[in-house]
N, C-alpha and C. Protein backbone atom coordinates (compact mmCIF):
# COMPACT_ATOMS: atom_id res chain seq x y z
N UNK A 1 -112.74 -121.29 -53.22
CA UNK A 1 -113.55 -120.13 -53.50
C UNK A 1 -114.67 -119.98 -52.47
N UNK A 2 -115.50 -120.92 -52.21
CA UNK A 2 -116.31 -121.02 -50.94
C UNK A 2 -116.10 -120.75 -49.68
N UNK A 3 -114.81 -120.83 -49.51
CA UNK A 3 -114.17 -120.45 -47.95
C UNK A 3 -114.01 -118.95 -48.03
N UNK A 4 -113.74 -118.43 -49.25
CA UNK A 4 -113.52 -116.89 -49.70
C UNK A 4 -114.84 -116.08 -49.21
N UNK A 5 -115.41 -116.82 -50.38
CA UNK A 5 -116.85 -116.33 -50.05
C UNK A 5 -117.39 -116.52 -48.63
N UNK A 6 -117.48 -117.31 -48.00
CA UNK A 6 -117.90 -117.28 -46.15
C UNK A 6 -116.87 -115.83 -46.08
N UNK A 7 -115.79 -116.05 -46.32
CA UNK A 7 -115.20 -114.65 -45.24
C UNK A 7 -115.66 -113.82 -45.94
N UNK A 8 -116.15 -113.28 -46.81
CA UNK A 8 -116.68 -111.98 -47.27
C UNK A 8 -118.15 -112.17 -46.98
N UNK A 9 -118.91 -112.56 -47.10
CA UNK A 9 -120.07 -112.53 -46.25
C UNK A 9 -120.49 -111.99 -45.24
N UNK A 10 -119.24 -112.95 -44.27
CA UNK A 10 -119.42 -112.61 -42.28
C UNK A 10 -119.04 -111.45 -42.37
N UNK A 11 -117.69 -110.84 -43.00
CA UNK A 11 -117.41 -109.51 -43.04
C UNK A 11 -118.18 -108.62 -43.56
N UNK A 12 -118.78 -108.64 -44.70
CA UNK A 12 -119.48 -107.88 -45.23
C UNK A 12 -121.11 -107.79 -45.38
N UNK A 13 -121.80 -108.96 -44.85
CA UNK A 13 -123.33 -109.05 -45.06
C UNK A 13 -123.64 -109.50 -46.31
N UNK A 14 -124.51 -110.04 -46.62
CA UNK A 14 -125.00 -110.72 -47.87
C UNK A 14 -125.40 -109.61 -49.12
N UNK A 15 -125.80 -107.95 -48.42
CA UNK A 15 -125.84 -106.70 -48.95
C UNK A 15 -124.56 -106.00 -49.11
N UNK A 16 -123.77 -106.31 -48.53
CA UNK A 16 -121.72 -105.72 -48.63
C UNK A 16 -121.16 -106.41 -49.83
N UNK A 17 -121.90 -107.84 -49.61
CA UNK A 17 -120.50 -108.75 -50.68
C UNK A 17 -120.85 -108.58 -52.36
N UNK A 18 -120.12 -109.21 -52.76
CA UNK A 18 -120.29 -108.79 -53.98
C UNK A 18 -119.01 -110.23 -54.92
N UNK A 19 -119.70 -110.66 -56.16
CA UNK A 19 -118.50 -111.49 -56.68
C UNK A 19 -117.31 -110.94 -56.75
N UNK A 20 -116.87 -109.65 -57.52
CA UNK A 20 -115.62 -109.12 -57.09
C UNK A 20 -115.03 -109.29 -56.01
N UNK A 21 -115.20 -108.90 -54.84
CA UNK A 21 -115.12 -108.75 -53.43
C UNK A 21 -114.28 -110.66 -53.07
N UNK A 22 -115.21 -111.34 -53.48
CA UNK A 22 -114.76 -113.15 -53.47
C UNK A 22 -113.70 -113.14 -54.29
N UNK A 23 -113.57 -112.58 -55.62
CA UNK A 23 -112.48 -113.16 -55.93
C UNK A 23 -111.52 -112.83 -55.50
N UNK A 24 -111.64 -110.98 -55.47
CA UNK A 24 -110.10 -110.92 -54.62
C UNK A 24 -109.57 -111.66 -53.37
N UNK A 25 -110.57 -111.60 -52.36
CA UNK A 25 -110.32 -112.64 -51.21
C UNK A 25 -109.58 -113.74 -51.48
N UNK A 26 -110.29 -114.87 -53.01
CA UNK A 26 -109.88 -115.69 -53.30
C UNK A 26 -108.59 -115.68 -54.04
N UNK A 27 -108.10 -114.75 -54.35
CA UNK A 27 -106.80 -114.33 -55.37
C UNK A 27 -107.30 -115.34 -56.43
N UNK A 28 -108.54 -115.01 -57.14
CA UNK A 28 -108.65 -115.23 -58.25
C UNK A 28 -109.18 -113.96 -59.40
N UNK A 29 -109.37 -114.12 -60.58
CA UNK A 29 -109.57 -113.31 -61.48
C UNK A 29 -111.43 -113.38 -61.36
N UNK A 30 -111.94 -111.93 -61.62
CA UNK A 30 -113.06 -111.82 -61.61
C UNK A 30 -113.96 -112.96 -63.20
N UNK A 31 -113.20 -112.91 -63.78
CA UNK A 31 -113.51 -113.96 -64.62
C UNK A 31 -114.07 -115.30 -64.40
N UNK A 32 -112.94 -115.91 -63.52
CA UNK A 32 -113.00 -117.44 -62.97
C UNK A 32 -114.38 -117.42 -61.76
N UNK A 33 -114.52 -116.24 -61.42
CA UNK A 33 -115.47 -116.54 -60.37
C UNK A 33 -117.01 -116.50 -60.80
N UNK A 34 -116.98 -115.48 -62.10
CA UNK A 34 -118.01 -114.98 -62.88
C UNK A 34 -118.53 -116.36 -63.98
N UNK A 35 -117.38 -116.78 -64.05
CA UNK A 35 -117.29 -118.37 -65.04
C UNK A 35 -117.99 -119.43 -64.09
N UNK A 36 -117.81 -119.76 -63.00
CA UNK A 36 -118.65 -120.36 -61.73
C UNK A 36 -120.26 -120.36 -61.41
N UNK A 37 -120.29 -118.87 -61.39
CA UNK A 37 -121.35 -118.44 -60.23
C UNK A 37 -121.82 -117.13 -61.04
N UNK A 38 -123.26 -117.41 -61.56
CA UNK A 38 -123.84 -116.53 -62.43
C UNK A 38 -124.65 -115.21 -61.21
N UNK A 39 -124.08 -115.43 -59.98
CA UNK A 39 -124.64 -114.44 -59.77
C UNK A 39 -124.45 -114.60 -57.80
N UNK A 40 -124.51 -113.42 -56.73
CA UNK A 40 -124.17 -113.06 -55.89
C UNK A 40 -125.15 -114.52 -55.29
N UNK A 41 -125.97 -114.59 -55.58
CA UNK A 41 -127.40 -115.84 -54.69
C UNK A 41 -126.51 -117.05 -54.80
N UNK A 42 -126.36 -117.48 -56.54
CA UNK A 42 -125.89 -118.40 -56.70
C UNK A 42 -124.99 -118.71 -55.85
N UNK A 43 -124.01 -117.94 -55.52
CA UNK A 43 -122.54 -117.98 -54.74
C UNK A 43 -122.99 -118.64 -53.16
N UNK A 44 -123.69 -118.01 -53.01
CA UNK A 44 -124.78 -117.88 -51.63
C UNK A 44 -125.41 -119.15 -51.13
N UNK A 45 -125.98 -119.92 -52.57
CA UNK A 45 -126.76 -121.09 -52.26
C UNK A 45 -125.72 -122.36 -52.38
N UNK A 46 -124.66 -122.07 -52.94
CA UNK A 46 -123.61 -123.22 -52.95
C UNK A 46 -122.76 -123.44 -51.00
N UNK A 47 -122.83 -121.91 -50.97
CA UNK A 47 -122.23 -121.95 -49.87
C UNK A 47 -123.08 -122.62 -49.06
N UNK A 48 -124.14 -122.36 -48.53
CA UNK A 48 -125.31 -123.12 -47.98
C UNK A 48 -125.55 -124.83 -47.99
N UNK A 49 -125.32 -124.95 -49.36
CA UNK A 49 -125.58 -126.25 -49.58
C UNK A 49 -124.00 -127.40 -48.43
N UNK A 50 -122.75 -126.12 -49.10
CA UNK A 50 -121.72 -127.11 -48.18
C UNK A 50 -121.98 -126.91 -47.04
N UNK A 51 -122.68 -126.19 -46.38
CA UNK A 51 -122.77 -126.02 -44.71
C UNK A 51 -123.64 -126.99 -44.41
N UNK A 52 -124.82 -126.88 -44.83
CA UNK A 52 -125.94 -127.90 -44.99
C UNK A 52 -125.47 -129.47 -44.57
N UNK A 53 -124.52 -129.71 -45.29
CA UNK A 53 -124.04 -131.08 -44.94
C UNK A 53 -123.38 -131.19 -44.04
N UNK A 54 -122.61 -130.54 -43.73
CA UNK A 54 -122.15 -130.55 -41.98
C UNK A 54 -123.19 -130.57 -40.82
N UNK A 55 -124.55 -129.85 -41.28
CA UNK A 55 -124.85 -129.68 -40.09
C UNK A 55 -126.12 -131.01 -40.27
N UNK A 56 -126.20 -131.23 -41.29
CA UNK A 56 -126.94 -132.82 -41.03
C UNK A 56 -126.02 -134.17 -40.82
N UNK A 57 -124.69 -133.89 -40.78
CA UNK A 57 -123.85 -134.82 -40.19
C UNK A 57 -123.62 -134.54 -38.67
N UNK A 58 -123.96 -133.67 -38.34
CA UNK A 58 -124.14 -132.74 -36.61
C UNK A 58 -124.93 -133.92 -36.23
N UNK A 59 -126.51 -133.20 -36.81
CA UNK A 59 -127.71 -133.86 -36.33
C UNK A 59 -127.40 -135.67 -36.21
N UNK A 60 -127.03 -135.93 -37.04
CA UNK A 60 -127.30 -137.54 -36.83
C UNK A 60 -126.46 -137.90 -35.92
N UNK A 61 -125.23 -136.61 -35.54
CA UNK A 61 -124.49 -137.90 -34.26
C UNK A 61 -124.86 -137.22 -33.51
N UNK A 62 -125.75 -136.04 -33.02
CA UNK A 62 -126.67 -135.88 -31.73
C UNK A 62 -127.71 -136.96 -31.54
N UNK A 63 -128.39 -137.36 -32.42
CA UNK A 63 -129.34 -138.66 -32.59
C UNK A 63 -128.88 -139.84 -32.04
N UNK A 64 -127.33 -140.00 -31.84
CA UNK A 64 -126.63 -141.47 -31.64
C UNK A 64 -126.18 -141.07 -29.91
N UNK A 65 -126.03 -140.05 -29.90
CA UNK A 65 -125.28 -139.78 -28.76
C UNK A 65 -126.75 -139.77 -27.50
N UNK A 66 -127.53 -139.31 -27.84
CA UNK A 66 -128.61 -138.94 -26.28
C UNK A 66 -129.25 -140.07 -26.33
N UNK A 67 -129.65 -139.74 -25.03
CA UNK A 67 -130.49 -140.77 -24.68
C UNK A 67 -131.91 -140.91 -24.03
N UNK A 68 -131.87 -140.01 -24.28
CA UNK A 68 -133.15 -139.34 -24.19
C UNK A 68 -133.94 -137.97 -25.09
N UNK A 69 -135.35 -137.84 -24.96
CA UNK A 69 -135.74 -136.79 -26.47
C UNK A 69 -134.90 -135.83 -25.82
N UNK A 70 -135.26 -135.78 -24.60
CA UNK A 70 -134.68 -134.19 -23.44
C UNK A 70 -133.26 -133.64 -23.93
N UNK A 71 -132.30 -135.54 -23.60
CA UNK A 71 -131.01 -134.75 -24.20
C UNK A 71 -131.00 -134.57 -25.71
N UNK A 72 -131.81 -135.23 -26.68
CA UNK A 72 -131.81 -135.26 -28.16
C UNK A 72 -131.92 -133.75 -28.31
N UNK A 73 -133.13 -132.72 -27.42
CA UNK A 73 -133.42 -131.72 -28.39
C UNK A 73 -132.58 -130.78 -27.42
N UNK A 74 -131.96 -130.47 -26.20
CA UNK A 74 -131.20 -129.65 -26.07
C UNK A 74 -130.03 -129.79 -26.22
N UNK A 75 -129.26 -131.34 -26.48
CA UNK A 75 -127.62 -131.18 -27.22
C UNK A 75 -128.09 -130.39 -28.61
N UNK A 76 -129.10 -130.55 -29.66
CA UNK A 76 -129.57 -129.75 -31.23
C UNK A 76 -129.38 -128.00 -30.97
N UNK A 77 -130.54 -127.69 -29.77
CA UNK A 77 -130.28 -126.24 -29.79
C UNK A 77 -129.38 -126.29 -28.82
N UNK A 78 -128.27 -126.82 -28.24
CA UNK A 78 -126.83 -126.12 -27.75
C UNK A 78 -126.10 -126.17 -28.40
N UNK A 79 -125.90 -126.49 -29.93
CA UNK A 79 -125.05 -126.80 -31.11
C UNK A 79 -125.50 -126.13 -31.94
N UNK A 80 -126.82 -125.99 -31.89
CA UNK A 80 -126.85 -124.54 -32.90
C UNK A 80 -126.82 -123.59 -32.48
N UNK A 81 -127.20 -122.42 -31.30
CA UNK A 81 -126.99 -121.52 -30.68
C UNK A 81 -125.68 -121.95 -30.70
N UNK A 82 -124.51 -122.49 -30.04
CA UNK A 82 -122.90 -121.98 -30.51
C UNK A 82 -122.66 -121.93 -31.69
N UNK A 83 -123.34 -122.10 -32.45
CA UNK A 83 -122.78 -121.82 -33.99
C UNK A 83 -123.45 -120.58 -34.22
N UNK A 84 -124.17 -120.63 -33.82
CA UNK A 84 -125.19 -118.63 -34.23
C UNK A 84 -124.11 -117.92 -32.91
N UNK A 85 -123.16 -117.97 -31.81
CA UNK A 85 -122.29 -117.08 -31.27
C UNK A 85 -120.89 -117.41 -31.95
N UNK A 86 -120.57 -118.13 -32.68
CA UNK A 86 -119.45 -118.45 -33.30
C UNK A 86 -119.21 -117.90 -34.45
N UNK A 87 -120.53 -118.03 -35.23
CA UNK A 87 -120.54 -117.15 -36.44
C UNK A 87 -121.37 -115.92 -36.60
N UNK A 88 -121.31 -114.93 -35.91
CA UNK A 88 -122.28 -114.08 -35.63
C UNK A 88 -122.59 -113.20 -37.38
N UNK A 89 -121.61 -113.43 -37.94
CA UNK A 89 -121.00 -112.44 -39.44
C UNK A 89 -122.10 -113.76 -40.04
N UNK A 90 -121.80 -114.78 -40.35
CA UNK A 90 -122.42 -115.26 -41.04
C UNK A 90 -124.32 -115.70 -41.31
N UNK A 91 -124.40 -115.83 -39.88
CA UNK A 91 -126.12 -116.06 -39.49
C UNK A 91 -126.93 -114.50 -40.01
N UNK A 92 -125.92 -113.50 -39.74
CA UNK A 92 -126.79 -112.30 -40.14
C UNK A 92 -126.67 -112.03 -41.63
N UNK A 93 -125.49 -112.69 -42.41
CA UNK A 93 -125.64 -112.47 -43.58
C UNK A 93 -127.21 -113.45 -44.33
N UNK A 94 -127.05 -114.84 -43.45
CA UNK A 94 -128.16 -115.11 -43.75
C UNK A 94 -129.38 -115.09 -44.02
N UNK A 95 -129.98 -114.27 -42.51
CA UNK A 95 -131.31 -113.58 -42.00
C UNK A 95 -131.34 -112.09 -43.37
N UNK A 96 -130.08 -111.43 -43.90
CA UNK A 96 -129.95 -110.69 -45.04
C UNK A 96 -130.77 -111.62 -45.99
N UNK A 97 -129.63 -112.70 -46.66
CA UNK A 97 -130.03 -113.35 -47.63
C UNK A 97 -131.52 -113.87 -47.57
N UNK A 98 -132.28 -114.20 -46.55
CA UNK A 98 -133.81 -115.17 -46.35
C UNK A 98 -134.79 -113.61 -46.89
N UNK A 99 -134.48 -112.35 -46.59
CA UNK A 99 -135.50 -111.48 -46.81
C UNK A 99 -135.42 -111.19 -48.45
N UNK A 100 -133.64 -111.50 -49.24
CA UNK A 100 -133.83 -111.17 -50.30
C UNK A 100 -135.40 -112.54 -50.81
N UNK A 101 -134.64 -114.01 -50.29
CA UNK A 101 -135.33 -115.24 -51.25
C UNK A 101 -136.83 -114.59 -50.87
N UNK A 102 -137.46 -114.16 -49.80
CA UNK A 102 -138.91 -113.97 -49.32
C UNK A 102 -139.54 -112.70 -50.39
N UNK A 103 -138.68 -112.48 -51.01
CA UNK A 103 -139.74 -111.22 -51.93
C UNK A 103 -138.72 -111.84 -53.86
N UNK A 104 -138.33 -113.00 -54.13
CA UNK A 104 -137.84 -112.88 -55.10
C UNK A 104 -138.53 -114.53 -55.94
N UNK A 105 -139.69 -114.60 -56.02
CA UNK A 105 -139.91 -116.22 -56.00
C UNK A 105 -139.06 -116.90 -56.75
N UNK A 106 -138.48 -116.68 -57.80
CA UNK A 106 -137.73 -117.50 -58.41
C UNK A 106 -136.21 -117.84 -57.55
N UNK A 107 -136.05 -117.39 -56.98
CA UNK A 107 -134.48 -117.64 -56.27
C UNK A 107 -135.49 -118.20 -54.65
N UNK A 108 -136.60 -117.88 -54.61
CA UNK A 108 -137.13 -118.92 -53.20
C UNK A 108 -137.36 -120.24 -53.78
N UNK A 109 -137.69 -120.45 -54.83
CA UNK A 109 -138.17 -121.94 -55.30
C UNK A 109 -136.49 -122.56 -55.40
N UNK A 110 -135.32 -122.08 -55.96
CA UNK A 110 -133.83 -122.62 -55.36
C UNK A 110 -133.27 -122.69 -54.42
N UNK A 111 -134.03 -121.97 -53.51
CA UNK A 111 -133.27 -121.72 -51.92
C UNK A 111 -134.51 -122.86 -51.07
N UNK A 112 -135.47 -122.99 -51.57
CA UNK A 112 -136.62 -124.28 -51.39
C UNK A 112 -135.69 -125.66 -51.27
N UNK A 113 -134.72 -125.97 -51.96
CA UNK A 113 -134.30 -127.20 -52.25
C UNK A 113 -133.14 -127.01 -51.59
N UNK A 114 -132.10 -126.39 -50.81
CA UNK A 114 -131.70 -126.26 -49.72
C UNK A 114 -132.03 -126.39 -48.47
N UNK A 115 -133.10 -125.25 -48.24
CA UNK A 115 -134.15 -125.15 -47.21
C UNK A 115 -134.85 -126.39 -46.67
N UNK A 116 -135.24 -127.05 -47.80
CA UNK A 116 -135.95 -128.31 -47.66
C UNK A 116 -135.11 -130.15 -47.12
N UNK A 117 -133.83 -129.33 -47.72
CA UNK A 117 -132.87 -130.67 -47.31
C UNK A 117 -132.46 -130.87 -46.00
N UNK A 118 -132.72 -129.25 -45.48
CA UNK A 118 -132.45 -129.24 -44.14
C UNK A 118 -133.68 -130.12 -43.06
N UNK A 119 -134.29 -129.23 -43.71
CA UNK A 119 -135.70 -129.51 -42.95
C UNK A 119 -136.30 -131.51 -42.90
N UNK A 120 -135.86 -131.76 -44.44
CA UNK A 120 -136.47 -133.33 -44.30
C UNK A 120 -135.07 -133.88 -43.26
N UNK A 121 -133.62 -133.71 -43.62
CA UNK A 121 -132.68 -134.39 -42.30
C UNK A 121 -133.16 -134.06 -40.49
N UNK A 122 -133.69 -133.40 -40.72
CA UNK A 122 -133.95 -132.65 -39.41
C UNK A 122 -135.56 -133.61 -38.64
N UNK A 123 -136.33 -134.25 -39.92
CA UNK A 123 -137.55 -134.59 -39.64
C UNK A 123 -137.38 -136.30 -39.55
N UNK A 124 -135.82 -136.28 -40.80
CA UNK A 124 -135.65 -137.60 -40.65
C UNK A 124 -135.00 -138.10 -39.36
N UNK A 125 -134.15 -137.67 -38.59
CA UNK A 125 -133.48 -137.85 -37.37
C UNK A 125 -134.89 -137.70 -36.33
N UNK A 126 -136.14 -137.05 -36.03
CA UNK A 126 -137.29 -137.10 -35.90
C UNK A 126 -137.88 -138.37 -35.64
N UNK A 127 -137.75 -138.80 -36.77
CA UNK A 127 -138.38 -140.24 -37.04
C UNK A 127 -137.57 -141.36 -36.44
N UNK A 128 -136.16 -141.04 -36.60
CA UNK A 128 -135.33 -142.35 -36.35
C UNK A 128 -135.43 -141.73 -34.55
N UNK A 129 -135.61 -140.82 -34.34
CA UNK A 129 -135.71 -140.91 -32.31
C UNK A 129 -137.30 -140.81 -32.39
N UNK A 130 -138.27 -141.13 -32.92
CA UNK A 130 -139.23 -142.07 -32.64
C UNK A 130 -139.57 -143.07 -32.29
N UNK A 131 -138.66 -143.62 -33.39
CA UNK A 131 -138.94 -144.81 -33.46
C UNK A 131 -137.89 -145.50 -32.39
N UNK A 132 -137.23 -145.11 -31.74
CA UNK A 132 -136.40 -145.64 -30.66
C UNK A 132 -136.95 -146.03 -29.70
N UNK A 133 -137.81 -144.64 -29.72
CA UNK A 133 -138.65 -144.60 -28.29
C UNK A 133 -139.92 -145.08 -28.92
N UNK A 134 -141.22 -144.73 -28.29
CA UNK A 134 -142.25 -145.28 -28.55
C UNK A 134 -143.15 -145.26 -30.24
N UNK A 135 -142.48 -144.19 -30.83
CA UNK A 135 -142.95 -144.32 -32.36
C UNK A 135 -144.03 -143.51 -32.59
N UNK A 136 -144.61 -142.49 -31.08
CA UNK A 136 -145.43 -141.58 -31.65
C UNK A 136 -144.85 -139.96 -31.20
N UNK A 137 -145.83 -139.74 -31.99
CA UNK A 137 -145.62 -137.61 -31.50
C UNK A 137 -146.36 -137.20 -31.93
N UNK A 138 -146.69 -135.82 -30.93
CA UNK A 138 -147.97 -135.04 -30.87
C UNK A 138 -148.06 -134.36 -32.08
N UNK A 139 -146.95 -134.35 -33.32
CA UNK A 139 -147.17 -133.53 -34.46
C UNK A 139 -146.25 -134.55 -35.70
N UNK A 140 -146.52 -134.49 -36.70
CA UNK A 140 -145.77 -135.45 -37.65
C UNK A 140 -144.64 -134.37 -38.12
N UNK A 141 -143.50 -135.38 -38.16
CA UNK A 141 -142.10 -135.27 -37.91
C UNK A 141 -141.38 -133.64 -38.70
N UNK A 142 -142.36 -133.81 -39.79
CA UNK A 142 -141.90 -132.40 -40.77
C UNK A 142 -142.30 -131.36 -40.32
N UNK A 143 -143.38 -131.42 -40.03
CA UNK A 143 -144.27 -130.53 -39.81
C UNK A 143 -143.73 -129.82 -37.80
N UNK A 144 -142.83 -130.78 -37.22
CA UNK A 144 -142.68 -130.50 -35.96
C UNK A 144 -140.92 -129.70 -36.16
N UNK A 145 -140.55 -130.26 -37.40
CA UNK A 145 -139.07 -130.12 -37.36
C UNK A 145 -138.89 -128.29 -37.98
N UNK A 146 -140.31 -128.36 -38.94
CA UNK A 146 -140.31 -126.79 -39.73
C UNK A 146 -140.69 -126.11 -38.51
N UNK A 147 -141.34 -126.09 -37.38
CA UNK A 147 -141.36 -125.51 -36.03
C UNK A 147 -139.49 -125.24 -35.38
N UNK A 148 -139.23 -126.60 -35.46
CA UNK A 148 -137.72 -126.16 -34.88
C UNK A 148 -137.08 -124.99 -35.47
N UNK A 149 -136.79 -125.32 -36.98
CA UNK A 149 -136.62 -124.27 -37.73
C UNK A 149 -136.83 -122.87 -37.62
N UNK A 150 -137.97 -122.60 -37.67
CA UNK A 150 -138.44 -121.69 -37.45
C UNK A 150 -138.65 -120.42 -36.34
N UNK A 151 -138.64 -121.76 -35.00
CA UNK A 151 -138.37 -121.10 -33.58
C UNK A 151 -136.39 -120.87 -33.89
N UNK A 152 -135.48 -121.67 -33.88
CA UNK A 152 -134.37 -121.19 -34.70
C UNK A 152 -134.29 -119.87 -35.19
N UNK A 153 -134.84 -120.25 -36.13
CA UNK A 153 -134.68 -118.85 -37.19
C UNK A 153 -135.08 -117.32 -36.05
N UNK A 154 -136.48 -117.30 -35.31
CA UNK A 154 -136.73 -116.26 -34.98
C UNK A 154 -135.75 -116.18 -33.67
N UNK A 155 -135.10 -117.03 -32.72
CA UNK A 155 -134.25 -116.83 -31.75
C UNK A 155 -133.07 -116.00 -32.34
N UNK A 156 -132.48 -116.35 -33.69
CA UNK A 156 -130.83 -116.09 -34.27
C UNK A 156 -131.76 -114.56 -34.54
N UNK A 157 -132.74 -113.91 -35.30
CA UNK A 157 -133.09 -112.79 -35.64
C UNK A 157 -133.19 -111.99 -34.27
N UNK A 158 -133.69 -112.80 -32.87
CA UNK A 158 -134.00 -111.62 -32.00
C UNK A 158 -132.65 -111.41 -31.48
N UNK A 159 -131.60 -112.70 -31.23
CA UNK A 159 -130.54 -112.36 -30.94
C UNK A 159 -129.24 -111.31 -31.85
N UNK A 160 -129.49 -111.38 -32.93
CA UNK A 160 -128.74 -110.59 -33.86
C UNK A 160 -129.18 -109.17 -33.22
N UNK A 161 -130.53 -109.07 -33.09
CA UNK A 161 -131.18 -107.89 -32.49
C UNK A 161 -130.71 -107.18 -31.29
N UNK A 162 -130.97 -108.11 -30.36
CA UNK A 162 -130.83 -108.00 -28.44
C UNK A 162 -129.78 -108.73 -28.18
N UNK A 163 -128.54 -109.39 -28.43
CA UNK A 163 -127.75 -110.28 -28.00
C UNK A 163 -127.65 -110.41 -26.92
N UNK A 164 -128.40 -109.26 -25.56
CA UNK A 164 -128.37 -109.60 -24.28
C UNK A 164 -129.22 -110.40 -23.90
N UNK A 165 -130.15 -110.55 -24.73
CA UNK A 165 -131.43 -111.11 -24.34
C UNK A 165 -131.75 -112.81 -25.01
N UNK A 166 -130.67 -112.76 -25.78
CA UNK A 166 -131.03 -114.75 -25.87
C UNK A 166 -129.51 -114.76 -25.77
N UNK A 167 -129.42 -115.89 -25.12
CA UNK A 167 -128.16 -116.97 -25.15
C UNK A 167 -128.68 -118.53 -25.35
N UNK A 168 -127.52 -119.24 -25.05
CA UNK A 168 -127.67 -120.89 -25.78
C UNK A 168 -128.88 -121.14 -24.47
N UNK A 169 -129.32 -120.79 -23.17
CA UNK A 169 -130.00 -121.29 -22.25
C UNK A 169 -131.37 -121.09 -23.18
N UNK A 170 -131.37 -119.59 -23.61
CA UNK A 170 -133.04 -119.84 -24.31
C UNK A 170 -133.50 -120.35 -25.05
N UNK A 171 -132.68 -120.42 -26.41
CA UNK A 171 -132.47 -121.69 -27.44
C UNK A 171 -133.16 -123.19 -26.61
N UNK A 172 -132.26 -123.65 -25.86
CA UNK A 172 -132.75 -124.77 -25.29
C UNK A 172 -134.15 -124.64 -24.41
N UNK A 173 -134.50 -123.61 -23.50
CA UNK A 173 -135.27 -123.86 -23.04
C UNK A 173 -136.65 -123.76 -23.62
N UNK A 174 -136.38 -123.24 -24.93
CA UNK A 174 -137.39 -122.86 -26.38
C UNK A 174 -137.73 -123.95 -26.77
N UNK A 175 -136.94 -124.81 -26.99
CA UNK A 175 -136.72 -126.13 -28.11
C UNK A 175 -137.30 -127.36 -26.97
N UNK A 176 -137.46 -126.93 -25.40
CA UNK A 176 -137.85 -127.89 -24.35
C UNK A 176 -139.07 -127.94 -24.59
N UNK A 177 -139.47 -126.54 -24.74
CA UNK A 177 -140.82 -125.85 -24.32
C UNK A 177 -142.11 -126.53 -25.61
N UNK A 178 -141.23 -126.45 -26.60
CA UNK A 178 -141.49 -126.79 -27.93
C UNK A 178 -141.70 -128.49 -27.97
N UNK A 179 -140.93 -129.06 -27.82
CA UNK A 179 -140.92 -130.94 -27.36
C UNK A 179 -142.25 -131.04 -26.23
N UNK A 180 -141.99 -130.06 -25.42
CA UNK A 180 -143.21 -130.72 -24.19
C UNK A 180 -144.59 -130.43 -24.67
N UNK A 181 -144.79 -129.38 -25.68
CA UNK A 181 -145.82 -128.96 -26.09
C UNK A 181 -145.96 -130.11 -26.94
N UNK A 182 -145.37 -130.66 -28.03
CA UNK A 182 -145.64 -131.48 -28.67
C UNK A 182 -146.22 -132.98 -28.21
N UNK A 183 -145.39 -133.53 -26.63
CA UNK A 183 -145.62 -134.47 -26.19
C UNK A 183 -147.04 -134.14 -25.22
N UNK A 184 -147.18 -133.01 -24.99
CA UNK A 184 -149.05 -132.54 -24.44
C UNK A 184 -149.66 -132.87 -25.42
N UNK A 185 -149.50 -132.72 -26.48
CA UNK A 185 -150.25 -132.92 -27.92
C UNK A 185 -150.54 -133.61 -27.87
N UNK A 186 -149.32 -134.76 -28.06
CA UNK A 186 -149.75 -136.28 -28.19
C UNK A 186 -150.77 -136.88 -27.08
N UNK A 187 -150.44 -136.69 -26.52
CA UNK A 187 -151.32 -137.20 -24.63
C UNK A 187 -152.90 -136.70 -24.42
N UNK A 188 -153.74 -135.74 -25.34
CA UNK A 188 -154.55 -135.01 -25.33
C UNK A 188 -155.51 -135.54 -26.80
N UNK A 189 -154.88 -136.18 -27.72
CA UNK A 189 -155.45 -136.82 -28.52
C UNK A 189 -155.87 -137.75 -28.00
């Protein structure tokens, strides 16, 4: 049913889809899907959650693989920028879905505990290439990783926008720009 739902999404936007819409995809009965998933978010945040784990199984073997922060943080944004040109249907259903959670608090405090799982794997891989290397940084690990995020988030929105105007080079040279600022940080304390 989840794989259904991704293809009606990318096809349709997080404002197109609809549970009907999934089940037929899914050749199931609007019943069985309605019996599931009390509602279009719900459908939404499950899907999330299985992506979620892929992409913190990403992160940790970018963590094993570099060898340096340099290659740590531009193999991250060259693996996520190809996944924001790979799935172009789905990232925008997303950037859909983030404006519904931003005006609905009760479905942001559930999309919080998604959001957040990302964000602590993201701070925890942080920590474990800290501690490899010297064990400090110009910003503490969460607080540097909700920056990644975030620069993320606004690259996939301007690119959904301008697609001429970001590719995977800016991603990375964002996410450089972002590390060196952090390691000025540190050096200035």
């Amino acid at each position: 049913m989840l794989g259904a739902a991704e293809s009606v999404f990318r096809r349709s936007g997080y404002h197109g889809a609809s549970l009907d819409k999934v089940a037929a995809e899914a050749g199931f009965t609007k019943g069985a899907v309605y019996s599931t998933f009390e509602s279009k978010a719900d459908l939404f945040l499950a899907l999330l959650g299985r992506r979620a784990a892929g992409r913190r199984a990403d992160i940790d073997s970018v963590l094993y693989e570099a060898d340096t922060d340099e290659e740590f943080t531009a193999a991250l944004a060259e693996r996520f920028a190809g996944s924001i040109a790979a799935e172009r249907g789905f990232w925008a259903a997303l950037i859909e879905f983030m404006t519904v959670v931003g005006r609905d608090p009760d479905l942001r405090a559930r999309f919080a505990e998604h959001h957040d799982a990302t964000r602590e794997a993201l701070a925890a891989s942080i920590r474990d290439w800290a501690s490899r290397e010297d064990g400090r940084l110009g910003i503490e690990p969460r607080r540097l990783a909700t920056s990644v995020i975030a620069l993320n988030n606004g690259l996939t929105l301007e690119g959904l926008l301008s697609p001429d105007e970001v590719d995977v080079q800016l991603y990375v040279d964002a996410q450089l720009a972002l590390l060196r600022g952090s390691e000025e940080n540190e050096e200035g304390r």
